[in-house]
Protein backbone atom coordinates (compact mmCIF):
# COMPACT_ATOMS: atom_id res chain seq x y z
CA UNK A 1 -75.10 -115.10 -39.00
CA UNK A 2 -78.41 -116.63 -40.16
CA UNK A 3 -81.10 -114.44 -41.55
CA UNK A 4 -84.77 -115.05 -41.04
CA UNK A 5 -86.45 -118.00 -43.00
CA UNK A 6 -89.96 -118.76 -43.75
CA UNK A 7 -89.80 -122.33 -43.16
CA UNK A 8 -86.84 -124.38 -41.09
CA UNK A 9 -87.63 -128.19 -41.95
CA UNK A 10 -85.45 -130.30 -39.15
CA UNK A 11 -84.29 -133.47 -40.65
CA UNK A 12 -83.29 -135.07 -43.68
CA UNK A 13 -85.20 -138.03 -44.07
CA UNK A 14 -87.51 -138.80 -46.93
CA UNK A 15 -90.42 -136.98 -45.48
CA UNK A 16 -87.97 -134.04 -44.07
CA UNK A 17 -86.32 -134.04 -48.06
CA UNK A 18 -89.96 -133.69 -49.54
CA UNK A 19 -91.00 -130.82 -47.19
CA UNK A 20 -88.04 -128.73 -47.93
CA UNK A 21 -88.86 -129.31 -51.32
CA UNK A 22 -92.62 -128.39 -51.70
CA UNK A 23 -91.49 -125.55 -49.33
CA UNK A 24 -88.95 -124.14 -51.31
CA UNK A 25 -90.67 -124.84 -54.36
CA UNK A 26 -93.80 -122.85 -54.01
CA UNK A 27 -91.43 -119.87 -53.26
CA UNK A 28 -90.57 -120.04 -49.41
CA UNK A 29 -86.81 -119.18 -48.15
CA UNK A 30 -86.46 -122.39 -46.73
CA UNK A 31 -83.70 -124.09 -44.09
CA UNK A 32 -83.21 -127.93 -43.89
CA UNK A 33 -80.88 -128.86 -41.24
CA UNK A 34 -79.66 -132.17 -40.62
CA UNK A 35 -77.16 -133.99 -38.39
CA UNK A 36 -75.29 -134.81 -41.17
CA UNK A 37 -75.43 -133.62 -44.54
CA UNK A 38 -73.56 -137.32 -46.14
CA UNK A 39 -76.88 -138.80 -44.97
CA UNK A 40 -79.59 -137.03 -46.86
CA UNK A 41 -82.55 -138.91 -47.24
CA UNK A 42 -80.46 -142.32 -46.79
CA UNK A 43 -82.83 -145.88 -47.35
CA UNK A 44 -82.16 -147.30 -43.94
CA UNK A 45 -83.51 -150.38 -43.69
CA UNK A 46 -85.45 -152.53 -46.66
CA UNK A 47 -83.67 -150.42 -49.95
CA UNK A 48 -86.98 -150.40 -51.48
CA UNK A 49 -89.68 -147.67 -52.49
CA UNK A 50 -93.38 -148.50 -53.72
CA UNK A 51 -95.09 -151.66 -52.04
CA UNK A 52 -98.23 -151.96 -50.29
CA UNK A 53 -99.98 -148.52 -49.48
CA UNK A 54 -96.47 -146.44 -49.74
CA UNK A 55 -96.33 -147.23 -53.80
CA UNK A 56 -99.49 -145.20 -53.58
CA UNK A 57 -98.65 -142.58 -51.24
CA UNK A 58 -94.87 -142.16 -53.27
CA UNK A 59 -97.00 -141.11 -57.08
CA UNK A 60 -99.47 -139.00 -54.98
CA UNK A 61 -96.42 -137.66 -53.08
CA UNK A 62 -95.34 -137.27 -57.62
CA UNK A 63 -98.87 -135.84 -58.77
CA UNK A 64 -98.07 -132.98 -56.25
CA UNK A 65 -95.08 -132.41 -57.76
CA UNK A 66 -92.51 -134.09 -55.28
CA UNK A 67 -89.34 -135.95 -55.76
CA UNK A 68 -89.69 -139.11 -54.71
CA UNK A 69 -91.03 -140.81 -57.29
CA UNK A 70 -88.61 -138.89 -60.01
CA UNK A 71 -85.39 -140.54 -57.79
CA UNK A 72 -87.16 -143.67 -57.37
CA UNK A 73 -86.69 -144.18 -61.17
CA UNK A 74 -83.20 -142.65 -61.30
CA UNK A 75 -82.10 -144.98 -59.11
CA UNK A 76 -84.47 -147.73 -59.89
CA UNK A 77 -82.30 -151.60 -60.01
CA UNK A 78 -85.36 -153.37 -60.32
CA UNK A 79 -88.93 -153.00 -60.45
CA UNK A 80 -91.89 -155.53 -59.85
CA UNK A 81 -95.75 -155.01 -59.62
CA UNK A 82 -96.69 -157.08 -56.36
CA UNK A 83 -99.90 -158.78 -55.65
CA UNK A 84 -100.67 -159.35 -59.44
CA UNK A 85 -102.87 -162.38 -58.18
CA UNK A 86 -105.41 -160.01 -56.94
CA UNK A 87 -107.76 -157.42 -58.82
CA UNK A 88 -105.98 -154.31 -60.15
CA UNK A 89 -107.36 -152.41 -57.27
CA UNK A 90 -104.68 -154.18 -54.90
CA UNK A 91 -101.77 -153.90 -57.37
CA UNK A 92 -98.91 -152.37 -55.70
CA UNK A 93 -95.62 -151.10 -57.82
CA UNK A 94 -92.39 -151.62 -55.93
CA UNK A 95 -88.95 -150.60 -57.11
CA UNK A 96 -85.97 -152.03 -55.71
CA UNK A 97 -83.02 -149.13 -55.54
CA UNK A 98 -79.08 -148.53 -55.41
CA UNK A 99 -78.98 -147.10 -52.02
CA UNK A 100 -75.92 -144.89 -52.71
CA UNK A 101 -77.73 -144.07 -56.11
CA UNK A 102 -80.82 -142.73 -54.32
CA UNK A 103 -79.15 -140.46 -51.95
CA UNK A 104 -77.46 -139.29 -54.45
CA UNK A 105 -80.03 -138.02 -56.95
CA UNK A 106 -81.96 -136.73 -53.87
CA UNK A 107 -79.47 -134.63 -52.65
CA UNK A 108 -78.39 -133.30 -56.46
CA UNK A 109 -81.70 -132.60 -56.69
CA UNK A 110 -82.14 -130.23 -53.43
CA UNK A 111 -78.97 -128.79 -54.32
CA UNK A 112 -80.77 -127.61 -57.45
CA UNK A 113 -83.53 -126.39 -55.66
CA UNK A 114 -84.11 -122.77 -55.55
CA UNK A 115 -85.12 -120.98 -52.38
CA UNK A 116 -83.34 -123.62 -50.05
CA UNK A 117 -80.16 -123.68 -47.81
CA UNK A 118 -78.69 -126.42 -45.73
CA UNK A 119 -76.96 -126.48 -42.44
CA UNK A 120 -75.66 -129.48 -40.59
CA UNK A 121 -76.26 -129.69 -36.49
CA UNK A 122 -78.20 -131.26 -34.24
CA UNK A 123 -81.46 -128.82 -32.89
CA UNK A 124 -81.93 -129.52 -29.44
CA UNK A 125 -84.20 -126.63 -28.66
CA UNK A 126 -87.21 -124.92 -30.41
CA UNK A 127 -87.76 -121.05 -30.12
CA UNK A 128 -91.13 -120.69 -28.37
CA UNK A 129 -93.10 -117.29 -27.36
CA UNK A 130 -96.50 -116.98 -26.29
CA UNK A 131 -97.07 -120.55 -27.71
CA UNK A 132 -96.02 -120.05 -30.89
CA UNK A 133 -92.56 -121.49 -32.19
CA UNK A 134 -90.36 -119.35 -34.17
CA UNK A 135 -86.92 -121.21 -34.56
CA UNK A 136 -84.74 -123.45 -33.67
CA UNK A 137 -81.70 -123.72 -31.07
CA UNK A 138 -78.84 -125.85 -32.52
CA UNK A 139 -76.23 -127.55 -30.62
CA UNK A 140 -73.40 -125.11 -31.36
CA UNK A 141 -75.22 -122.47 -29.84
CA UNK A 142 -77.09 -121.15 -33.22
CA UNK A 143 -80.51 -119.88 -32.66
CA UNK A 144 -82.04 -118.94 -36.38
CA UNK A 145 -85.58 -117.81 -36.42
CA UNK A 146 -88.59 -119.21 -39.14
CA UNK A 147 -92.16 -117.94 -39.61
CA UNK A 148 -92.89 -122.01 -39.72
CA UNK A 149 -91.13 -125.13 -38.39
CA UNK A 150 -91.51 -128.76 -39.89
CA UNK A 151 -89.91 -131.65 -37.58
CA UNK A 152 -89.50 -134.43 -39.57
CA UNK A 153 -87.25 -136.31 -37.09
CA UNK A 154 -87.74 -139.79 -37.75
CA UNK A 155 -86.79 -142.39 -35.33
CA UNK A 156 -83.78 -140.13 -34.11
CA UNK A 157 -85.62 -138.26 -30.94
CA UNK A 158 -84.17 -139.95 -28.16
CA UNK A 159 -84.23 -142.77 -30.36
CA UNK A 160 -83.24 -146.29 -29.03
CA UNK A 161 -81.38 -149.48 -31.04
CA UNK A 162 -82.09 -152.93 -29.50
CA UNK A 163 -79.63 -155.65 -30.62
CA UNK A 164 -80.81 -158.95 -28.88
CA UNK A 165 -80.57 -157.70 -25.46
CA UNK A 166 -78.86 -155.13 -25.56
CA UNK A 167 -79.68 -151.74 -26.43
CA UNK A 168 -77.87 -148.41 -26.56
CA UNK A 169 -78.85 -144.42 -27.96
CA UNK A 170 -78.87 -144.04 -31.48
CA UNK A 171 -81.24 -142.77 -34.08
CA UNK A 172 -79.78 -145.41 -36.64
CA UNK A 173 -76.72 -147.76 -35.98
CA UNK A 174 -73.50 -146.03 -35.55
CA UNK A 175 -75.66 -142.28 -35.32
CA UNK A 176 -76.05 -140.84 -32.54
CA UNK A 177 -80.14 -139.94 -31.41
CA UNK A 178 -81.30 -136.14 -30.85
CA UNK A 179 -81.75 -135.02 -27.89
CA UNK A 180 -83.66 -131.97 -25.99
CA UNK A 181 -86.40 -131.51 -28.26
CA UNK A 182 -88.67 -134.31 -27.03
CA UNK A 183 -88.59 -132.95 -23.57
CA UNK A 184 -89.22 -129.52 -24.33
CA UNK A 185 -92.33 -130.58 -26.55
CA UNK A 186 -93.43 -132.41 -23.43
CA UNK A 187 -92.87 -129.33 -21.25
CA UNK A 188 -95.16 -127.96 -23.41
CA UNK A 189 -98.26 -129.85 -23.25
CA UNK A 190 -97.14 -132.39 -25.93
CA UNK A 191 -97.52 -136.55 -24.97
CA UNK A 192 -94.09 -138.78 -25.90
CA UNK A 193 -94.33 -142.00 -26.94
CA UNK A 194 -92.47 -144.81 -28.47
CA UNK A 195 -93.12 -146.46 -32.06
CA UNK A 196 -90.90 -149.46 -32.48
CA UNK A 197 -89.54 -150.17 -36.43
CA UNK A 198 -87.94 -154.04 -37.31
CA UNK A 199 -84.61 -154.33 -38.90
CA UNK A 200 -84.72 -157.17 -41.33
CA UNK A 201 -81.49 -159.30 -41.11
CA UNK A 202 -78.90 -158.87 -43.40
CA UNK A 203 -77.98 -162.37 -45.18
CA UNK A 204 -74.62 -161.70 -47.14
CA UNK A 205 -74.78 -163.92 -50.38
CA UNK A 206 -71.14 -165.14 -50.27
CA UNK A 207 -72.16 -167.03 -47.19
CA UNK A 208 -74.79 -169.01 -48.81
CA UNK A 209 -74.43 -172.35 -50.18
CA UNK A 210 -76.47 -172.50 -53.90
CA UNK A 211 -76.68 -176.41 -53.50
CA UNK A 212 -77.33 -176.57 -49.61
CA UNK A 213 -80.17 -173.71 -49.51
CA UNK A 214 -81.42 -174.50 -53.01
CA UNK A 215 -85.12 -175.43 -51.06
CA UNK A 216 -85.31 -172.59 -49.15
CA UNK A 217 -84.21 -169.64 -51.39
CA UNK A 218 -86.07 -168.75 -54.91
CA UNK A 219 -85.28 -166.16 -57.55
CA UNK A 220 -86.93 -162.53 -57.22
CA UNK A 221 -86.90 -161.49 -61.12
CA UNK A 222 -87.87 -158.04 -62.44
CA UNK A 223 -91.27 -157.33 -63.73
CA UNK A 224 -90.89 -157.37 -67.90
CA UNK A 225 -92.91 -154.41 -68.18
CA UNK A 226 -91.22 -151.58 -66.39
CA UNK A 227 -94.07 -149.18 -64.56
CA UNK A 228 -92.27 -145.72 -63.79
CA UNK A 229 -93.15 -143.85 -60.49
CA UNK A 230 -93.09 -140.78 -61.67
CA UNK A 231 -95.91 -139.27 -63.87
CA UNK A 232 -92.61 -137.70 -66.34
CA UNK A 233 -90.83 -141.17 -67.31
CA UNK A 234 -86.75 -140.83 -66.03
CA UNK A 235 -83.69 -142.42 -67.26
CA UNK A 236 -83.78 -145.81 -65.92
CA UNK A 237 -81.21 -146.71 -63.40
CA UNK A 238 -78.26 -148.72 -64.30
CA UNK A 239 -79.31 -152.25 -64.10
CA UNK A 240 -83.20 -152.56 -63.98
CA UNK A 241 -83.45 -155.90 -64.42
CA UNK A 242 -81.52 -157.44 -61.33
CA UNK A 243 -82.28 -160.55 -59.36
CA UNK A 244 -83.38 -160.37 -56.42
CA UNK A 245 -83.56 -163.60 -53.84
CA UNK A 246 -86.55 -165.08 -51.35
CA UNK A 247 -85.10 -166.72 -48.65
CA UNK A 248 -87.27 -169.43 -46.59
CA UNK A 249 -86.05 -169.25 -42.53
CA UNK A 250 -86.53 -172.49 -40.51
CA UNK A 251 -89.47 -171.75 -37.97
CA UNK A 252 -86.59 -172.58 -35.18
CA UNK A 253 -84.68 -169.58 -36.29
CA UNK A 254 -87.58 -167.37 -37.18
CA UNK A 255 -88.57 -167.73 -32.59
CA UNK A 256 -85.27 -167.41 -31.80
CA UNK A 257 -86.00 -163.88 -32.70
């Protein structure tokens, strides 16, 4: 059913999204399978790309001829250069993105990639002989072989979501973790571990009260001066110059946490 690939990248995250692409790109026939395919490189958390250290890392990620930084500035609703008060060394672009937006012009992209496929399943199993791995086992059954193999799970392998005190399987809320492939990397000599990632709190603005939280909230505006993150400049997204909010939390409520 499958034929033989030269590189199977598992997952669809950012990092899975950019290996399928440099792979396919420099001429590999390349698989990227993912647990679901309406998910594709999906902002989970802080809708955000650029900052601190990963502004960096996204227009190296563009020098080397990745994405990233091209759908950053498809999708781009606002963009601001943080820690201005410092020396230009410590300047750090951030763009602020449409979340649909992003995964959208990430996945049109792949789509026009040549070279690469895409399959949706879970892989629960590599393909290992003589210590070298040469596939993948899905959970329907499928076992398609690769010279190579990229795991770019994320925080799905037997992944964990805490929610006060309670806590449950999932990769991401309402997704369900992968399972099978951290034990069998274990079996093999490999260590497991567990990395814990913050959530920040949704605050939905309807709820707020402009007058009662007028002390403790402060407006976010866009940089004048727009600062593409990739090298070729890209249509701007549709509204570049949104507002974005600060909002102040009461030391109470910040321990509560």
């Amino acid at each position: 059913m499958f034929p033989k690939y030269d590189v199977i990248v598992v997952g669809a995250g950012h990092a899975g999204c950019e290996a399928a692409a440099a792979a396919a790109n420099l001429g590999s026939k390349t698989l990227l399978v993912t647990m679901n395919m309406q998910t594709i490189a999906q902002m989970s958390c802080n809708p955000a790309m650029g900052g601190i250290a990963k502004g960096q890392i996204v227009r190296e990620i563009d020098a080397m001829g990745g994405y990233s930084g091209i759908v950053t500035d498809l999708s781009t609703i606002q963009f601001r250069m943080l820690n201005r008060s410092k020396g230009p060394a410590m300047w750090s672009p951030r763009a602020q993105n449409d979340r649909m937006l992003f995964h959208l012009k990430w996945r049109e992209m792949l789509e026009n990639t040549p070279n690469l496929d895409f399959y949706q399943d879970m892989v629960n199993g590599l393909l290992v002989k003589d210590g070298r791995c040469y596939g993948i086992i899905t959970g329907m059954g499928h076992q398609i072989e690769a010279t190579s193999v990229v795991l770019t799970n994320g925080t799905f392998l037997n992944g964990i979501v805490h929610i006060g005190e309670k806590n449950f399987g999932g990769g991401r809320i309402a997704e369900k973790a992968a399972t099978g492939i951290t034990e069998q990397l274990v079996s093999l000599g490999f260590e497991s571990d567990r990395l814990k990632t913050g959530t920040p709190p949704r605050v939905d603005g309807r709820s707020l009260d402009p007058g009662l939280h007028r002390d403790r909230a402060c407006k976010r505006l866009a940089d004048t001066r727009r600062h593409p993150q990739a090298r070729a400049p890209q249509r701007a997204g549709a509204n570049c110059d949104s507002v974005g909010s600060a909002l102040r939390v009461p030391d109470r409520r910040h321990r509560a946490g």
